[in-house]
N, C-alpha and C. Protein backbone atom coordinates (compact mmCIF):
# COMPACT_ATOMS: atom_id res chain seq x y z
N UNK A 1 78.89 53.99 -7.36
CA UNK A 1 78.77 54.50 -8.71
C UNK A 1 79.35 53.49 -9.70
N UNK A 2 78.79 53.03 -11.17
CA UNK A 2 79.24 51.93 -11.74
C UNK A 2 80.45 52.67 -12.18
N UNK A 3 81.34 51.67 -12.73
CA UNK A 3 82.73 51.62 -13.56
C UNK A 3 82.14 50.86 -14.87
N UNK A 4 82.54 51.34 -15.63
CA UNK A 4 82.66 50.12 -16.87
C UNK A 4 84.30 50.44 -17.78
N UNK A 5 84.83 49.00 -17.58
CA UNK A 5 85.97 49.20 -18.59
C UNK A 5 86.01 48.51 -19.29
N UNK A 6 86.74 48.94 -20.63
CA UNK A 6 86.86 48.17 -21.92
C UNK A 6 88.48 47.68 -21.70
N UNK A 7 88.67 46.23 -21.73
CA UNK A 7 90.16 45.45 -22.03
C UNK A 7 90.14 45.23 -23.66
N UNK A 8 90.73 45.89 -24.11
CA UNK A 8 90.86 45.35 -25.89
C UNK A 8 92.08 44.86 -26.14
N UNK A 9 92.59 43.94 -27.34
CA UNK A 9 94.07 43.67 -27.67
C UNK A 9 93.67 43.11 -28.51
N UNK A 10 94.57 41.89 -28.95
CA UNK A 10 94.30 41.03 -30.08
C UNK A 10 94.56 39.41 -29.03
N UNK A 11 94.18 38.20 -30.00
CA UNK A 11 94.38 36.71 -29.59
C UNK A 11 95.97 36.68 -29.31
N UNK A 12 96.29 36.63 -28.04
CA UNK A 12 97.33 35.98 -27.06
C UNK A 12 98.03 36.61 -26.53
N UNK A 13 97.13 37.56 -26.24
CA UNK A 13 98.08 39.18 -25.46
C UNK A 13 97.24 39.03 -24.28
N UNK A 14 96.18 38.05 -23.77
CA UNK A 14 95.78 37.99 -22.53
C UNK A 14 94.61 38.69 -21.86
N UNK A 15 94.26 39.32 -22.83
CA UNK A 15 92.58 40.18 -22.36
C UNK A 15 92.37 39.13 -21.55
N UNK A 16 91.63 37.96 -21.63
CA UNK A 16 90.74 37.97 -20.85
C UNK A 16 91.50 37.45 -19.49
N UNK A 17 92.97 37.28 -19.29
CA UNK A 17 93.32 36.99 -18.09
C UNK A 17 93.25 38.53 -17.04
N UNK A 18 93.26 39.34 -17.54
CA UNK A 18 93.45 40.32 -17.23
C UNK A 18 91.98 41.03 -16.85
N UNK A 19 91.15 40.82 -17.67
CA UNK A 19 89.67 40.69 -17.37
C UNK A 19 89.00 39.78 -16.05
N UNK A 20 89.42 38.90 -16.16
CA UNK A 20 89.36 38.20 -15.13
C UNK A 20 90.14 38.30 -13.79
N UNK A 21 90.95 39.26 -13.82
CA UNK A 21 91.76 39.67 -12.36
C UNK A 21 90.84 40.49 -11.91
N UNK A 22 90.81 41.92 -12.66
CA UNK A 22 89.63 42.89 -12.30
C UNK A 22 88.33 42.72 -11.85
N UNK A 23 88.03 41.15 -12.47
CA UNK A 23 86.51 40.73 -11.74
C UNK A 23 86.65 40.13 -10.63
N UNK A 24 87.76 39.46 -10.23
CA UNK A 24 87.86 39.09 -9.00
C UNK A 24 88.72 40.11 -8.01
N UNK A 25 89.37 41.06 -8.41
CA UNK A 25 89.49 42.23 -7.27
C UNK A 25 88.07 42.82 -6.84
N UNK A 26 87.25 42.99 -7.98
CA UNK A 26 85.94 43.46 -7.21
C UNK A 26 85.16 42.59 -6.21
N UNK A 27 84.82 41.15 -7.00
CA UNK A 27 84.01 40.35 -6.59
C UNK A 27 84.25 40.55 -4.46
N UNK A 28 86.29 40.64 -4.23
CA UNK A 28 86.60 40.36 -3.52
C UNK A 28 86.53 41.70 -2.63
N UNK A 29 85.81 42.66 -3.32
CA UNK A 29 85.43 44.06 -2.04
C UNK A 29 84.28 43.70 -2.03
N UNK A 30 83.52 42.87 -2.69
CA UNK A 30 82.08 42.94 -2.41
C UNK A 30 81.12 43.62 -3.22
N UNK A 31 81.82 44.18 -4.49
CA UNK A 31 81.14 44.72 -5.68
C UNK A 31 81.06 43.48 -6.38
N UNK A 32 79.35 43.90 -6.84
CA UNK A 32 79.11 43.28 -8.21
C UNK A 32 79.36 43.88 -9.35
N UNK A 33 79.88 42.60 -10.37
CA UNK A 33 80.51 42.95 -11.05
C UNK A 33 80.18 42.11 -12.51
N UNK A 34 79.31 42.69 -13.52
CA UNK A 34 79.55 41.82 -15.06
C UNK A 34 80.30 41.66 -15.51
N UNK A 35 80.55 40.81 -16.63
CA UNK A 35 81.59 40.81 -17.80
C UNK A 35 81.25 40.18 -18.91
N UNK A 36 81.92 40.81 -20.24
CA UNK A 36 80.99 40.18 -21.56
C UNK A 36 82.62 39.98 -22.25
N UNK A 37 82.79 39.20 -23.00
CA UNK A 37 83.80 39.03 -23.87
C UNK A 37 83.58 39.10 -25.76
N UNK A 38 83.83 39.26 -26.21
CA UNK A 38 84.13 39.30 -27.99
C UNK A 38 85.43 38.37 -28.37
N UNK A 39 85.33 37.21 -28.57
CA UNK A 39 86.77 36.77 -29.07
C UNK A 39 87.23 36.64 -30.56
N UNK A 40 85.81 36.54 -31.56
CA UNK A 40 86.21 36.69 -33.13
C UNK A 40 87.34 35.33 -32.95
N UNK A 41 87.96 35.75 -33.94
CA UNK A 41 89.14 34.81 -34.38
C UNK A 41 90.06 34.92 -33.26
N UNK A 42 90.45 35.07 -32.17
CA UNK A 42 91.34 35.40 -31.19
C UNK A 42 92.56 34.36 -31.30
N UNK A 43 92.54 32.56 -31.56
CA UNK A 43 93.60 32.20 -31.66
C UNK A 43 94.27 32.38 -33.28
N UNK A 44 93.72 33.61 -34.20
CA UNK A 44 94.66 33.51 -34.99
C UNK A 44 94.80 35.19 -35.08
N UNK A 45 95.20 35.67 -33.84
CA UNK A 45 95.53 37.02 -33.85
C UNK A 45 94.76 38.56 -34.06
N UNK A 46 93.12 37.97 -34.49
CA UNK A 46 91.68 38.55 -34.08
C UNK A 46 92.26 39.51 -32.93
N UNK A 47 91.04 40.29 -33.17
CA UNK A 47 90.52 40.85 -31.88
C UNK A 47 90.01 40.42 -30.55
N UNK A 48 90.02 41.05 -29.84
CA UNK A 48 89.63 40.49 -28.63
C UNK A 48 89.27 41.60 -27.38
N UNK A 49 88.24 41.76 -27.16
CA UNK A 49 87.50 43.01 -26.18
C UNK A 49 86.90 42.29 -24.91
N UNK A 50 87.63 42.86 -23.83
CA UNK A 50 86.37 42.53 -22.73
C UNK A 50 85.67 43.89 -21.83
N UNK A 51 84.53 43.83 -21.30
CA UNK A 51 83.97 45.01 -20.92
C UNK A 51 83.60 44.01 -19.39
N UNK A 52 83.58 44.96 -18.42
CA UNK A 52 83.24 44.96 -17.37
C UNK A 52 82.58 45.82 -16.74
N UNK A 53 81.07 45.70 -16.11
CA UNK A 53 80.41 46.53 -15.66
C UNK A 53 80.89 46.38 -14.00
N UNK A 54 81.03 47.46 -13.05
CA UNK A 54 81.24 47.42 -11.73
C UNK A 54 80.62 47.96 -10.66
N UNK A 55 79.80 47.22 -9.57
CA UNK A 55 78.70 48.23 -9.15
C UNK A 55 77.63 48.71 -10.38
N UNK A 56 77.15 47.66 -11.13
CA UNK A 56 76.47 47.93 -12.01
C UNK A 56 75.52 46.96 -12.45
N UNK A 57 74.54 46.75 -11.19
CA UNK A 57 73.39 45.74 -10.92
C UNK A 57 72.33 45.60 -11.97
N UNK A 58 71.97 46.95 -12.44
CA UNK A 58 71.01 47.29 -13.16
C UNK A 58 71.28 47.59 -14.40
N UNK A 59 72.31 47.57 -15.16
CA UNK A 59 73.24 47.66 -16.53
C UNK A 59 73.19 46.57 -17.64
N UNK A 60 73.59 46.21 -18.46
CA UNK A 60 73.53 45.72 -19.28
C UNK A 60 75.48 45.19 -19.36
N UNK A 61 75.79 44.02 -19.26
CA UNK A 61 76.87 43.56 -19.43
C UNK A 61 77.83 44.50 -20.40
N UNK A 62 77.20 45.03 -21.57
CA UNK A 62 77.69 45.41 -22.81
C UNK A 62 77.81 47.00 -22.62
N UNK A 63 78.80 47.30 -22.51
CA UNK A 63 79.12 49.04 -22.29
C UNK A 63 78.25 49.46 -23.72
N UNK A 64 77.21 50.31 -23.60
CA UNK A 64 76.96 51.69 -25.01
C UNK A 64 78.31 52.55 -24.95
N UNK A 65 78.18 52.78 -26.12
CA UNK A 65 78.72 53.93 -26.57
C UNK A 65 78.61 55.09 -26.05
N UNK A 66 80.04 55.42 -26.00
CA UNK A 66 80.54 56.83 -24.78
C UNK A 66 79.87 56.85 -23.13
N UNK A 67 80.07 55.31 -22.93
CA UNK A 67 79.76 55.06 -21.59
C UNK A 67 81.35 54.27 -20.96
N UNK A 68 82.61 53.90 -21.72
CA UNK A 68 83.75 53.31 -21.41
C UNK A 68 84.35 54.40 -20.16
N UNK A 69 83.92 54.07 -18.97
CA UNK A 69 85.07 54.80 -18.21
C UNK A 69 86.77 54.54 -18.31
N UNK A 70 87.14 53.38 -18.36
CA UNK A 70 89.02 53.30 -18.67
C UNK A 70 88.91 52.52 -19.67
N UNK A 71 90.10 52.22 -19.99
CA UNK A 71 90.20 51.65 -21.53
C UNK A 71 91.32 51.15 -21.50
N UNK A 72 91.81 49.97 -21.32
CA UNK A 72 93.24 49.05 -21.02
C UNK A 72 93.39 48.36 -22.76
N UNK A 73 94.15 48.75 -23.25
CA UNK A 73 94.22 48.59 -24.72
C UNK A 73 95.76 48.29 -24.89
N UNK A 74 95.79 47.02 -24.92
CA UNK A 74 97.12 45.90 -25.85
C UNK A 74 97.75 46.44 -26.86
N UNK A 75 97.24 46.78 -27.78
CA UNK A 75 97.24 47.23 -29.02
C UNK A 75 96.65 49.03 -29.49
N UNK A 76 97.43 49.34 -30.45
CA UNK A 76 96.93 50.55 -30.70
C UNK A 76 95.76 50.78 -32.06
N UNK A 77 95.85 49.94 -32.96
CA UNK A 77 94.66 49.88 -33.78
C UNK A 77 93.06 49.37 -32.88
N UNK A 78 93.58 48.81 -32.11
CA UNK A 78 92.43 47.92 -31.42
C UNK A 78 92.05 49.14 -30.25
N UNK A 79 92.91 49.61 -29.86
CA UNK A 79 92.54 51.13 -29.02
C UNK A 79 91.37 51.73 -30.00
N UNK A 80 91.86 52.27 -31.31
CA UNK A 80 91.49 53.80 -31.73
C UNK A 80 89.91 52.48 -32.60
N UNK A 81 89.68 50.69 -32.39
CA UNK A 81 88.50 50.14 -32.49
C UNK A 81 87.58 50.62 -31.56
N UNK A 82 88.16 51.01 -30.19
CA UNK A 82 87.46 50.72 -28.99
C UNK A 82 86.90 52.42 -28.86
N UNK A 83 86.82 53.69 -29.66
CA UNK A 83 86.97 55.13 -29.11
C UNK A 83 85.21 55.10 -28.96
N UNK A 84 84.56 54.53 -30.28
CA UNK A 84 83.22 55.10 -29.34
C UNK A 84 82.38 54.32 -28.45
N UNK A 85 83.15 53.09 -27.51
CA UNK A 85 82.88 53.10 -26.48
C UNK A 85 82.97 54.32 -25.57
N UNK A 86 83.93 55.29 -25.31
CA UNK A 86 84.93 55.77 -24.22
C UNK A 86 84.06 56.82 -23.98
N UNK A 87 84.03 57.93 -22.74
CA UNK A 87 83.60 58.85 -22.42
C UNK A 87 84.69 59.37 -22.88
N UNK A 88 84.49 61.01 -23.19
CA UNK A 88 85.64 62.10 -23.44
C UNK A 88 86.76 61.85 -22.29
N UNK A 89 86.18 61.44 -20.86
CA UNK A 89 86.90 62.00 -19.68
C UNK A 89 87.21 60.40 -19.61
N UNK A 90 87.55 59.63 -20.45
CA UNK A 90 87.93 58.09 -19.44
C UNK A 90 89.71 57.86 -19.54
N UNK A 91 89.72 57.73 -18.46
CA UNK A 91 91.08 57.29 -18.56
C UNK A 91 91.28 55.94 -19.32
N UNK A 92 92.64 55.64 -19.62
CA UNK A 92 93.22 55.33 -20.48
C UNK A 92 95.19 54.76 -20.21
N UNK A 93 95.10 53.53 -20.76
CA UNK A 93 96.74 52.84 -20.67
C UNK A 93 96.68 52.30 -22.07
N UNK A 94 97.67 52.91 -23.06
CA UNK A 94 97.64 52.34 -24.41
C UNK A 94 99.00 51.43 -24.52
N UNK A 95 99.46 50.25 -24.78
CA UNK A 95 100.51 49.54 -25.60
C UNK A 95 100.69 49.98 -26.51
N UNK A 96 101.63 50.57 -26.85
CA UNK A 96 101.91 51.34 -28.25
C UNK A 96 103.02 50.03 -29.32
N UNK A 97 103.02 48.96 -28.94
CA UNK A 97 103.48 47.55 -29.31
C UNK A 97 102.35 47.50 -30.41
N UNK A 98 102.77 48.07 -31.67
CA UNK A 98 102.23 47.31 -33.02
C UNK A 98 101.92 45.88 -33.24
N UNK A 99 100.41 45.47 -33.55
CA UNK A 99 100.63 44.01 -34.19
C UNK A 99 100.05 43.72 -35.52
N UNK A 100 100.37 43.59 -36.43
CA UNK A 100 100.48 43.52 -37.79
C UNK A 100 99.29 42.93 -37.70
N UNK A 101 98.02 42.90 -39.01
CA UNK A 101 97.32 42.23 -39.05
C UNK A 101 97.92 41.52 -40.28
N UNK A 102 97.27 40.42 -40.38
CA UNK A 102 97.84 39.11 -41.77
C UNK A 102 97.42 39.82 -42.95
N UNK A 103 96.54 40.32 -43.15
CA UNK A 103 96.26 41.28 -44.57
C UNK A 103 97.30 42.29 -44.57
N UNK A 104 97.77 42.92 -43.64
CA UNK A 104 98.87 43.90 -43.93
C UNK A 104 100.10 43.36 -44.00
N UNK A 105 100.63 42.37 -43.25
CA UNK A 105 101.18 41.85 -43.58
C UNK A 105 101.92 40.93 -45.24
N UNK A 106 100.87 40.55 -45.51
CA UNK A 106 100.49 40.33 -47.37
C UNK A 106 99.99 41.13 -48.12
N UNK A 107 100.54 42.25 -47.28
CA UNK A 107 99.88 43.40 -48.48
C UNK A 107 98.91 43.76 -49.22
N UNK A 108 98.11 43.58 -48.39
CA UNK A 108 96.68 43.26 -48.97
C UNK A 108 95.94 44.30 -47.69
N UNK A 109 96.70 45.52 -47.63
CA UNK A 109 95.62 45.95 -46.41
C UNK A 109 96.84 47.40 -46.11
N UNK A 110 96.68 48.43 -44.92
CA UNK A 110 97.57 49.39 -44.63
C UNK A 110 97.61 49.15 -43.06
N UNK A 111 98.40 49.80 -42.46
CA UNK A 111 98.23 49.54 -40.82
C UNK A 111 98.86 51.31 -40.31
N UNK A 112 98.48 52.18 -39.96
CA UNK A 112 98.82 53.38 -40.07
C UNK A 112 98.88 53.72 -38.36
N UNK A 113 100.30 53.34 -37.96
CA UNK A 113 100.67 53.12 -36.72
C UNK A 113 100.66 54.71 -36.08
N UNK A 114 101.17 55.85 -36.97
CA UNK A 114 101.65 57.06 -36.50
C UNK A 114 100.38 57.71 -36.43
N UNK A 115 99.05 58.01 -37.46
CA UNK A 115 97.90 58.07 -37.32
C UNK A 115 97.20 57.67 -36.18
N UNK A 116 97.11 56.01 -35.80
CA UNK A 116 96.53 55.58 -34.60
C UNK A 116 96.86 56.39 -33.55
N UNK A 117 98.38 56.64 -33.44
CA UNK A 117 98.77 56.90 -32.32
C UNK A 117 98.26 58.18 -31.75
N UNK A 118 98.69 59.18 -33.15
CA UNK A 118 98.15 60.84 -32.83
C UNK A 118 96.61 60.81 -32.83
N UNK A 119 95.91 60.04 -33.27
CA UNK A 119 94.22 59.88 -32.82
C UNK A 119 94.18 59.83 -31.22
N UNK A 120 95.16 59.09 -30.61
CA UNK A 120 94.41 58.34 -29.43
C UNK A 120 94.97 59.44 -28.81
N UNK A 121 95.96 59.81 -29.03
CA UNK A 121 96.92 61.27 -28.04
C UNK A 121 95.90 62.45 -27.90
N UNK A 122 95.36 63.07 -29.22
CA UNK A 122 94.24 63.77 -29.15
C UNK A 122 92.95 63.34 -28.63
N UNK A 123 92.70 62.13 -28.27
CA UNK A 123 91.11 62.16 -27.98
C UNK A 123 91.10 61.82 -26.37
N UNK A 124 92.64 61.16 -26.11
CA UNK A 124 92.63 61.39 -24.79
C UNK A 124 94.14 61.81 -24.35
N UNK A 125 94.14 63.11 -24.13
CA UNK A 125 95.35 63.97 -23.50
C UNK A 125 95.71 63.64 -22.29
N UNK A 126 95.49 62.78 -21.34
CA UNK A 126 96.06 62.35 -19.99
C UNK A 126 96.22 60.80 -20.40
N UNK A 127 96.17 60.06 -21.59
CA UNK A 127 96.50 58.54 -21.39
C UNK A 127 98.30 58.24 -20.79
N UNK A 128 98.06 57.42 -21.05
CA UNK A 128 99.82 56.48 -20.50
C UNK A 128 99.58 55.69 -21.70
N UNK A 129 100.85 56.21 -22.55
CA UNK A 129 101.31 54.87 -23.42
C UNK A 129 102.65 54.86 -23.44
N UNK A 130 102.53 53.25 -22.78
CA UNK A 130 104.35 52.17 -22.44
C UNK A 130 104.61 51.69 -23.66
N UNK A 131 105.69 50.97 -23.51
CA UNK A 131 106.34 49.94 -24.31
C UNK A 131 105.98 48.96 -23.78
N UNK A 132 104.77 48.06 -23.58
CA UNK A 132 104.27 47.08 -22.63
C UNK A 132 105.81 45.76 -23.10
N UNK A 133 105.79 45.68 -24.52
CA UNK A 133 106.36 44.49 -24.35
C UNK A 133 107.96 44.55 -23.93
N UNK A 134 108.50 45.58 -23.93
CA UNK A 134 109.71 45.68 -22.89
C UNK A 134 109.98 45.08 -21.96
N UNK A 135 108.42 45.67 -21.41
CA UNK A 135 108.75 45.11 -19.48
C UNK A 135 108.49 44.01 -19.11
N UNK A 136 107.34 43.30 -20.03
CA UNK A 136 106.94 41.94 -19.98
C UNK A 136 108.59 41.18 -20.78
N UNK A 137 109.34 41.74 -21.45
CA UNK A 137 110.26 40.46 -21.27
C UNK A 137 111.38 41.08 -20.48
N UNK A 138 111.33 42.11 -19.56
CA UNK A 138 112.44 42.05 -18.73
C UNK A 138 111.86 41.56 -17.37
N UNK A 139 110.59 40.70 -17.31
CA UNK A 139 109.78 40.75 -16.02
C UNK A 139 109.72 38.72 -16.75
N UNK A 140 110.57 38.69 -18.04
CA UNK A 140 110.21 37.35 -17.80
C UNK A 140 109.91 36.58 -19.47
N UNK A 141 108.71 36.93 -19.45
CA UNK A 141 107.57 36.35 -20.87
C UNK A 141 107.20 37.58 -21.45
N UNK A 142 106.84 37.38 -22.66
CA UNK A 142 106.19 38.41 -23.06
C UNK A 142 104.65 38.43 -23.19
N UNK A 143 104.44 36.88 -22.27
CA UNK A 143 102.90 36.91 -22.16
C UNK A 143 102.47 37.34 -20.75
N UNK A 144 103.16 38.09 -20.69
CA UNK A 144 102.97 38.90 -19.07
C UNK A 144 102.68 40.44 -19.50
N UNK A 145 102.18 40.63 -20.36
CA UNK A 145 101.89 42.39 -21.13
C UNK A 145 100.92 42.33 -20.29
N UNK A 146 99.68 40.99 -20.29
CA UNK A 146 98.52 41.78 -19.46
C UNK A 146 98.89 42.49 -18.30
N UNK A 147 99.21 41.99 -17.69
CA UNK A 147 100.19 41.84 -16.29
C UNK A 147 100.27 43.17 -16.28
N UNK A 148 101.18 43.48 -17.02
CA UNK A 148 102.33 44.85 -17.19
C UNK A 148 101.69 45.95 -17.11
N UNK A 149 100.08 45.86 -18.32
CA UNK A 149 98.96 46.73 -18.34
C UNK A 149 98.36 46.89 -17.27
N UNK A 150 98.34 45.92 -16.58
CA UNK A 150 96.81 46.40 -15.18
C UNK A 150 97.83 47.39 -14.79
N UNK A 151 99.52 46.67 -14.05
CA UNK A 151 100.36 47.71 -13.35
C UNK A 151 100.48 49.01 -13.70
N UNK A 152 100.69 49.33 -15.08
CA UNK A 152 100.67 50.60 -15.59
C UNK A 152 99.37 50.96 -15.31
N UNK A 153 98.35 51.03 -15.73
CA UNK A 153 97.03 51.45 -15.47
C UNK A 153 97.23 51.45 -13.65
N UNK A 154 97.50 50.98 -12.78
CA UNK A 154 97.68 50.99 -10.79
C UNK A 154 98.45 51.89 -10.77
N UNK A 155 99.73 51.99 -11.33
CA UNK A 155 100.82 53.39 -11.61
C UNK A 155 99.81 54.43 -11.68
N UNK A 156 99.52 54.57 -13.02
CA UNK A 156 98.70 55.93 -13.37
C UNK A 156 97.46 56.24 -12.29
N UNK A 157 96.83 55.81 -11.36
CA UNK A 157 95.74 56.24 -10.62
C UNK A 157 94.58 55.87 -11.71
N UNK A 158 93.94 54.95 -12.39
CA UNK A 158 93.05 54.85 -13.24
C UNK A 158 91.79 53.67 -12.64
N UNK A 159 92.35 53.26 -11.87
CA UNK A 159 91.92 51.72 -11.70
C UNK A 159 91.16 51.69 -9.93
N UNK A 160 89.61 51.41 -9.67
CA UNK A 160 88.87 51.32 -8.78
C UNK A 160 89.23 50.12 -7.63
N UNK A 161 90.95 49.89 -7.44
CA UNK A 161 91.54 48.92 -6.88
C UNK A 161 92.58 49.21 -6.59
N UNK A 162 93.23 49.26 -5.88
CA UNK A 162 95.07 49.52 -4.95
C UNK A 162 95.52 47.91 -5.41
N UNK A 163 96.65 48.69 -5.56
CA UNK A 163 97.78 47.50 -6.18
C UNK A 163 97.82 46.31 -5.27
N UNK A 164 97.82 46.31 -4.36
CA UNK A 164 97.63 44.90 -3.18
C UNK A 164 96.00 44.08 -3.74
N UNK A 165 95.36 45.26 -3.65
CA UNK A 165 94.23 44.39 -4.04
C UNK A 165 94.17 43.64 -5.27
N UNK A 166 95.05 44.52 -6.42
CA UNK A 166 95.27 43.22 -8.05
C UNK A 166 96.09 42.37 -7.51
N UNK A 167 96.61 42.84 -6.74
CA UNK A 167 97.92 41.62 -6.75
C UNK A 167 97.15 40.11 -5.69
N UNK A 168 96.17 40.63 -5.01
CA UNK A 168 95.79 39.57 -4.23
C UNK A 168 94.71 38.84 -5.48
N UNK A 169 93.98 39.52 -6.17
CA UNK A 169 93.32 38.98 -7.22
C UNK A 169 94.55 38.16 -8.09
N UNK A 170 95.28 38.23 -8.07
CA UNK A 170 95.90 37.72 -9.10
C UNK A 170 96.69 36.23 -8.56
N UNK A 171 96.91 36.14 -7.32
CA UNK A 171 96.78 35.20 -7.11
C UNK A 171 95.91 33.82 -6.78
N UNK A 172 94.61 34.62 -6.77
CA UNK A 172 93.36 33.74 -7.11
C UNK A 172 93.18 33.15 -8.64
N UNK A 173 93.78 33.98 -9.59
CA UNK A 173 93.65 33.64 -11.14
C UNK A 173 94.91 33.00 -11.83
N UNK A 174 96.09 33.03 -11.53
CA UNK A 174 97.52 32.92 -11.95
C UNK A 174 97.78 31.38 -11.23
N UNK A 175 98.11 30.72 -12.73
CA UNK A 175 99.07 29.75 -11.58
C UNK A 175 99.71 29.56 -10.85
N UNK A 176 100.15 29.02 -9.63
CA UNK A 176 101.21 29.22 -8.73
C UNK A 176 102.50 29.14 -9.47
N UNK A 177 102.90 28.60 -9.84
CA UNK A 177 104.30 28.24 -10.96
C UNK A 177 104.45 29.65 -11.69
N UNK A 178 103.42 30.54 -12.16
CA UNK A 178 103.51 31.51 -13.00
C UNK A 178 103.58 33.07 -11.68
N UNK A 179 103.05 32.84 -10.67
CA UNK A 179 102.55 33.91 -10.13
C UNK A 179 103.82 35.10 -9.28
N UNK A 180 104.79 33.90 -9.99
CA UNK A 180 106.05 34.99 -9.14
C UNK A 180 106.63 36.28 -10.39
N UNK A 181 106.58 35.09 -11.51
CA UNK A 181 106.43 35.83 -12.90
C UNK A 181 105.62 37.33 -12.90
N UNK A 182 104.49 36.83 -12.54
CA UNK A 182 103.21 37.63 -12.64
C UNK A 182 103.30 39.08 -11.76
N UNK A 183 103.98 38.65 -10.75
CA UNK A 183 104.18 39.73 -10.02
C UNK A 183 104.93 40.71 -10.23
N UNK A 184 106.03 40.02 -10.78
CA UNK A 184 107.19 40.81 -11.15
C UNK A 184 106.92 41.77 -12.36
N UNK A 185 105.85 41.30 -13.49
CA UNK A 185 105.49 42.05 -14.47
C UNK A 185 104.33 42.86 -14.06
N UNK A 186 103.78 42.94 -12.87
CA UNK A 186 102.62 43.81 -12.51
C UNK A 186 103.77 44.92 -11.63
N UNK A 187 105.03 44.78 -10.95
CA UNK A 187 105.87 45.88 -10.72
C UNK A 187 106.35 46.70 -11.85
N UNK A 188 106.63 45.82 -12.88
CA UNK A 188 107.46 46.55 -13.86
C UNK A 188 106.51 47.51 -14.58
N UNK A 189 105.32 46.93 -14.64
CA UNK A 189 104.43 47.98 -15.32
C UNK A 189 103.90 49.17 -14.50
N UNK A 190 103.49 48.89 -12.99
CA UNK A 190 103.66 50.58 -12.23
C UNK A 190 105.06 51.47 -12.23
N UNK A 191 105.99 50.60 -12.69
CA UNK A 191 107.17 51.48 -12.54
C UNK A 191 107.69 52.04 -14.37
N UNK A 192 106.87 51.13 -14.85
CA UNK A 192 107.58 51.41 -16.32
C UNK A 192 107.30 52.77 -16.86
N UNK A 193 108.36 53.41 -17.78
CA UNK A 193 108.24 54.71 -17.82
C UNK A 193 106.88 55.21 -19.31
N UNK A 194 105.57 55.89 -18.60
CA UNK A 194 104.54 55.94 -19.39
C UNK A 194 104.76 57.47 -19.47
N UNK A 195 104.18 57.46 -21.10
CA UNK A 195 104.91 59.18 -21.40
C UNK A 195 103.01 59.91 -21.74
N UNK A 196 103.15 60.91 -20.44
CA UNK A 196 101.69 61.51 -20.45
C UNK A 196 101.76 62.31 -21.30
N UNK A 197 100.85 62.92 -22.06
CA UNK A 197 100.65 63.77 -23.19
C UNK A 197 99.92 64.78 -23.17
């Protein structure tokens, strides 16, 4: 049966490393597996979406609308970007780690963090939202959130892969120098405390 998930965040929070683990945990059961990316402006703090079709030969790289089975979301504005991808029933791991956009920042714009949040709580009542960047700097870097996210999402039961299996993907994708790092922030995020709603 296909999977399709949406990875959203913003430029340097690691979508697509994290995108790229998930395609090689599948590749490595023997599912085929697409992937499409969106990077926009990504090295100046843009958006950034990846979708992955799984077991999904006959599909279209590009999830339609209210076809998102999970939804691994960096960010919480970039979450409540991603809703009419999602099925009613898709699970869900939100970063509730605000990132300012530069117009709001210069005041030239609003960023309505408490809104986002109670949107995404109501539209999906079983998500997990961490403090991703906590655990990514007690696991090290704080460019280990992707990391942190798959784990939380392996914690919660969301994900068409057992934690051995990301973790063996992840050493196919991770530098060796980084991958002890890596590990340590893919524990902290199955263990980090996600508050169900």
């Amino acid at each position: 049966m296909p999977i399709s998930i949406v990875i959203t965040g913003v430029g340097g929070q690691g979508t697509l490393l994290a995108s790229k683990i998930l395609a090689a945990a599948a590749g490595a059961k023997g599912l085929f597996v697409r992937t499409s990316e969106t990077i926009g402006m990504a090295q100046r703090g843009g958006c950034v979406s990846s979708h992955l079709r799984i077991d999904a030969k006959d599909l279209s790289p590009i999830i339609p609308e209210h076809h998102g089975d999970i939804l691994l979301a960096f960010e919480p504005a970039e979450a409540v970007r991603m809703l009419p991808k999602m099925k009613e029933s898709a699970g869900c791991v939100v970063n509730t780690d605000c990132v300012i956009p530069t117009n709001v920042a210069l005041g030239r714009g609003v960023y309505l963090e408490k809104e986002y949040l109670e949107l995404l709580k109501k539209k999906f009542p079983k998500a997990v939202f961490i403090e991703g960047a906590r655990a990514a700097l007690a696991a090290g870097d704080i460019r280990t959130l992707n990391v942190v996210i798959l784990g939380a999402a392996s914690g919660a039961g969301i994900l068409p892969f057992s934690a051995d299996e990301i973790l063996s993907a992840m050493q196919a994708c991770v530098k060796p120098k980084l991958l002890a790092m890596n590990e340590k922030a893919f524990e902290a995020g199955i263990a980090a405390p996600g508050v169900r709603w």
